[in-house]
N, C-alpha and C. Protein backbone atom coordinates (compact mmCIF):
# COMPACT_ATOMS: atom_id res chain seq x y z
N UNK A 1 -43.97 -11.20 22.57
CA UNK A 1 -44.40 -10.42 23.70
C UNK A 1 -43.69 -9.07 23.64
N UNK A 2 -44.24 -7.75 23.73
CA UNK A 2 -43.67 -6.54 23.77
C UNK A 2 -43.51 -5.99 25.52
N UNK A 3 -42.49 -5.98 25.58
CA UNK A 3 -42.15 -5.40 26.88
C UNK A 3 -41.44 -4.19 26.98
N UNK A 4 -41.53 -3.37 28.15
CA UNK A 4 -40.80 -2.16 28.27
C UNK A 4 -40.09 -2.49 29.24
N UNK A 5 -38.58 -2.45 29.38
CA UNK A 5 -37.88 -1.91 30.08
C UNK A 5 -37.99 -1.46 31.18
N UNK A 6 -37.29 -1.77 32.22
CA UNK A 6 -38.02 -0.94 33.57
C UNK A 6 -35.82 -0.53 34.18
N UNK A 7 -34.80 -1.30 33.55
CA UNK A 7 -33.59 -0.70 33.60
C UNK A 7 -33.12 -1.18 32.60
N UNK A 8 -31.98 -0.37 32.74
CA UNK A 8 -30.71 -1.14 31.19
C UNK A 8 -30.71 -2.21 30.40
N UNK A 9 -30.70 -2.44 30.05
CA UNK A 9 -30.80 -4.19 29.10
C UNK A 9 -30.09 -4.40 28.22
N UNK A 10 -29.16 -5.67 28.30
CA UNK A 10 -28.47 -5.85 26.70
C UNK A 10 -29.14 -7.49 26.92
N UNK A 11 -29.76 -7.29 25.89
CA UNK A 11 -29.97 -8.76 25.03
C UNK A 11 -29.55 -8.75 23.43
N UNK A 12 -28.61 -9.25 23.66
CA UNK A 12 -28.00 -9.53 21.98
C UNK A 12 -28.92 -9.89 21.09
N UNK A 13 -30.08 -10.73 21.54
CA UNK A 13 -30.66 -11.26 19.94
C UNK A 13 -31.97 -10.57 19.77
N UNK A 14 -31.81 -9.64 20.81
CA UNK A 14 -33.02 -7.82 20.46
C UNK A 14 -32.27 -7.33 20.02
N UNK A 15 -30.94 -6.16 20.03
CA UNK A 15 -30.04 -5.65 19.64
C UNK A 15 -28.89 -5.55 19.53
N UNK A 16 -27.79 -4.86 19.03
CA UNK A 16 -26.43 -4.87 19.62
C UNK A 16 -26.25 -4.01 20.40
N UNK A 17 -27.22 -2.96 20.68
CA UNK A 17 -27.08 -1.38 21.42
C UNK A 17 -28.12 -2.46 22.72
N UNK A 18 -27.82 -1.36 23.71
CA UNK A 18 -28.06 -1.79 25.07
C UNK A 18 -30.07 -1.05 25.13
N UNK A 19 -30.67 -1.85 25.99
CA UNK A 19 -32.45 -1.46 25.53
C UNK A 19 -32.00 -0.16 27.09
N UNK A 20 -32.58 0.66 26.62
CA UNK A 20 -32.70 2.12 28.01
C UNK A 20 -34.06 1.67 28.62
N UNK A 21 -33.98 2.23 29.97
CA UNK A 21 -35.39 1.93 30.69
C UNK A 21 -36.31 2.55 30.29
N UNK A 22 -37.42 2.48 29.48
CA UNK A 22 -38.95 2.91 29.53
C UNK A 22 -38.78 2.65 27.46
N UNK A 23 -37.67 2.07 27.21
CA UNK A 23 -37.73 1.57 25.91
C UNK A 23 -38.74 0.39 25.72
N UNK A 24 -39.63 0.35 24.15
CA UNK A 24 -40.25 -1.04 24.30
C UNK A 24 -39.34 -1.99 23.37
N UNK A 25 -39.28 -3.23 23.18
CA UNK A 25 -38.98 -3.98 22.69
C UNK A 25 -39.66 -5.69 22.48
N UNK A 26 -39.46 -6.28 21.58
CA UNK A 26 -40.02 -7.71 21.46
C UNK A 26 -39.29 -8.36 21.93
N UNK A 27 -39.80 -9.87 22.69
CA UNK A 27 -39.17 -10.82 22.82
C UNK A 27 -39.74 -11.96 23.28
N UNK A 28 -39.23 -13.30 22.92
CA UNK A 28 -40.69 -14.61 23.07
C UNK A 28 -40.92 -14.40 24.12
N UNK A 29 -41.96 -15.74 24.52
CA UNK A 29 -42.95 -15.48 25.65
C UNK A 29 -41.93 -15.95 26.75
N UNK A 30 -41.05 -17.20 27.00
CA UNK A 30 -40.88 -17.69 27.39
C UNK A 30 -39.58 -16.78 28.26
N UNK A 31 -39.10 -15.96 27.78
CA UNK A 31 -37.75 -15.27 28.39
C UNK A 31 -38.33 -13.76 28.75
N UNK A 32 -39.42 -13.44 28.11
CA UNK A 32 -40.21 -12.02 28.45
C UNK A 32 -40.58 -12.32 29.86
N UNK A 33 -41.18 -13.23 30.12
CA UNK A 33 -41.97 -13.62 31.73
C UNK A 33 -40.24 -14.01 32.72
N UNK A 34 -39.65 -14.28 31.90
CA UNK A 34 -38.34 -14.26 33.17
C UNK A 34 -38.14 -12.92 33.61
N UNK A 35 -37.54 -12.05 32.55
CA UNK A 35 -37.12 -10.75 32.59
C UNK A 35 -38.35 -9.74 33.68
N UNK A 36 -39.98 -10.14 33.29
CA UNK A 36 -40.79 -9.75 34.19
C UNK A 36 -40.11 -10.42 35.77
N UNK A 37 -40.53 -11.58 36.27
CA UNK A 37 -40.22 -12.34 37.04
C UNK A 37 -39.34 -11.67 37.89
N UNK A 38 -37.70 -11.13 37.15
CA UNK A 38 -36.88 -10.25 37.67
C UNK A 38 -37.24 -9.25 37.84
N UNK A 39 -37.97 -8.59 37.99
CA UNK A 39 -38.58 -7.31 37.58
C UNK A 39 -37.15 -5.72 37.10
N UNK A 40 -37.20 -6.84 36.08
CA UNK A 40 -36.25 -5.75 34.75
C UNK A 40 -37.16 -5.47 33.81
N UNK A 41 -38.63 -5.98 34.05
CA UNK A 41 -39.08 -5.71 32.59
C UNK A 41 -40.73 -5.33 32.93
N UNK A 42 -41.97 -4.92 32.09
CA UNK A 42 -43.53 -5.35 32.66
C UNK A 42 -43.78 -5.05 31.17
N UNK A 43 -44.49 -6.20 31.04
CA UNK A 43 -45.28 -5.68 29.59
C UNK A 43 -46.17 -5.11 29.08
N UNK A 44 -46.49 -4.35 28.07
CA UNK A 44 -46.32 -3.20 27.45
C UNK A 44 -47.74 -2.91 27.52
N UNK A 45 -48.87 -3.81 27.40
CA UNK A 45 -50.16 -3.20 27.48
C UNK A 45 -50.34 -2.65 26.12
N UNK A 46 -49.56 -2.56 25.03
CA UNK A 46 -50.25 -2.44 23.74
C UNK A 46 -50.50 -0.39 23.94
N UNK A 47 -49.76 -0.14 24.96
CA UNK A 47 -50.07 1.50 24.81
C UNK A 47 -48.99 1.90 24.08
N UNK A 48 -49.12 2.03 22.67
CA UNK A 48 -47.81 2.75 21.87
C UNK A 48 -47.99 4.09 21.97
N UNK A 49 -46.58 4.81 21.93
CA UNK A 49 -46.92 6.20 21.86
C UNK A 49 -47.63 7.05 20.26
N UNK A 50 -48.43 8.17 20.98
CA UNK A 50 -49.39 8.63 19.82
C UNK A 50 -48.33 9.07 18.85
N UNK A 51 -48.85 9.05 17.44
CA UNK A 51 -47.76 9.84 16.41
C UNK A 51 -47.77 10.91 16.59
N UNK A 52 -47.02 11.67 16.25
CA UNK A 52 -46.47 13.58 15.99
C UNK A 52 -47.63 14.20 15.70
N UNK A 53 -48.59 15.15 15.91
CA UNK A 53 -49.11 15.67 15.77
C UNK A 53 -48.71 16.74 14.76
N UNK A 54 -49.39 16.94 13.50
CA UNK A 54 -48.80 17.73 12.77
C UNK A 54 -49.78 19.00 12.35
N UNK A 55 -49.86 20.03 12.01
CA UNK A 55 -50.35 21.07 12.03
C UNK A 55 -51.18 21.48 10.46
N UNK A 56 -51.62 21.68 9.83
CA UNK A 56 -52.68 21.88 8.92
C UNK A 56 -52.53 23.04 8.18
N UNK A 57 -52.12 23.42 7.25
CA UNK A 57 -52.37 25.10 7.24
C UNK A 57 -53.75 25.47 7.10
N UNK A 58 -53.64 26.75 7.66
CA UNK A 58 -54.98 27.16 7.72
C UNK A 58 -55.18 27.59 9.52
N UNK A 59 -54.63 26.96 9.97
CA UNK A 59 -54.43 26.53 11.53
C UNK A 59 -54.42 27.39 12.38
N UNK A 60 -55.40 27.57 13.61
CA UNK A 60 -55.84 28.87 14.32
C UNK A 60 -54.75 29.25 15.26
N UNK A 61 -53.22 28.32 15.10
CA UNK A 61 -52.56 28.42 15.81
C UNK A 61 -51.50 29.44 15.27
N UNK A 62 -51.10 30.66 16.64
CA UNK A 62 -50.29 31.91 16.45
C UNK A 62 -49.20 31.68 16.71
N UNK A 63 -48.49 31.99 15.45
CA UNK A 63 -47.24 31.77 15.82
C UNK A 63 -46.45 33.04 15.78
N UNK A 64 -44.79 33.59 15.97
CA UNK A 64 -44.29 34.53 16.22
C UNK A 64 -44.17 35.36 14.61
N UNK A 65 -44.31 34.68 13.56
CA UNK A 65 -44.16 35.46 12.54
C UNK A 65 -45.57 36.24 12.65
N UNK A 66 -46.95 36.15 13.00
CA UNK A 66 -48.16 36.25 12.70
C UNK A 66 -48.27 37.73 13.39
């Protein structure tokens, strides 16, 4: 189950670093629906963030050297 964070989180057997709020992370089903339950957590809905948008040359975009 992928969940995001809604405050701080240390779960050792996700990381050794502490999860920040609006971080996503995995974790089974069975301890994901607790963490919801508490509402420390809501799951993720599968919305990952879009990749980097990267620029093309050729590109109608002005930049300060231009």
């Amino acid at each position: 189950m992928i969940l995001k964070a809604l405050d701080t989180l240390h779960i050792s057997s996700v990381s050794s670093n502490n999860i920040l709020a609006g971080q996503n992370f995995e974790l089974d089903d069975h301890f994901g629906r607790q963490l919801i339950e508490r509402g420390l957590a809501v799951e993720a809905g599968g919305s990952e963030p879009a990749p980097a948008v990267t620029r093309k040359s050729g590109s109608t975009h002005r930049t300060k050297a231009e």
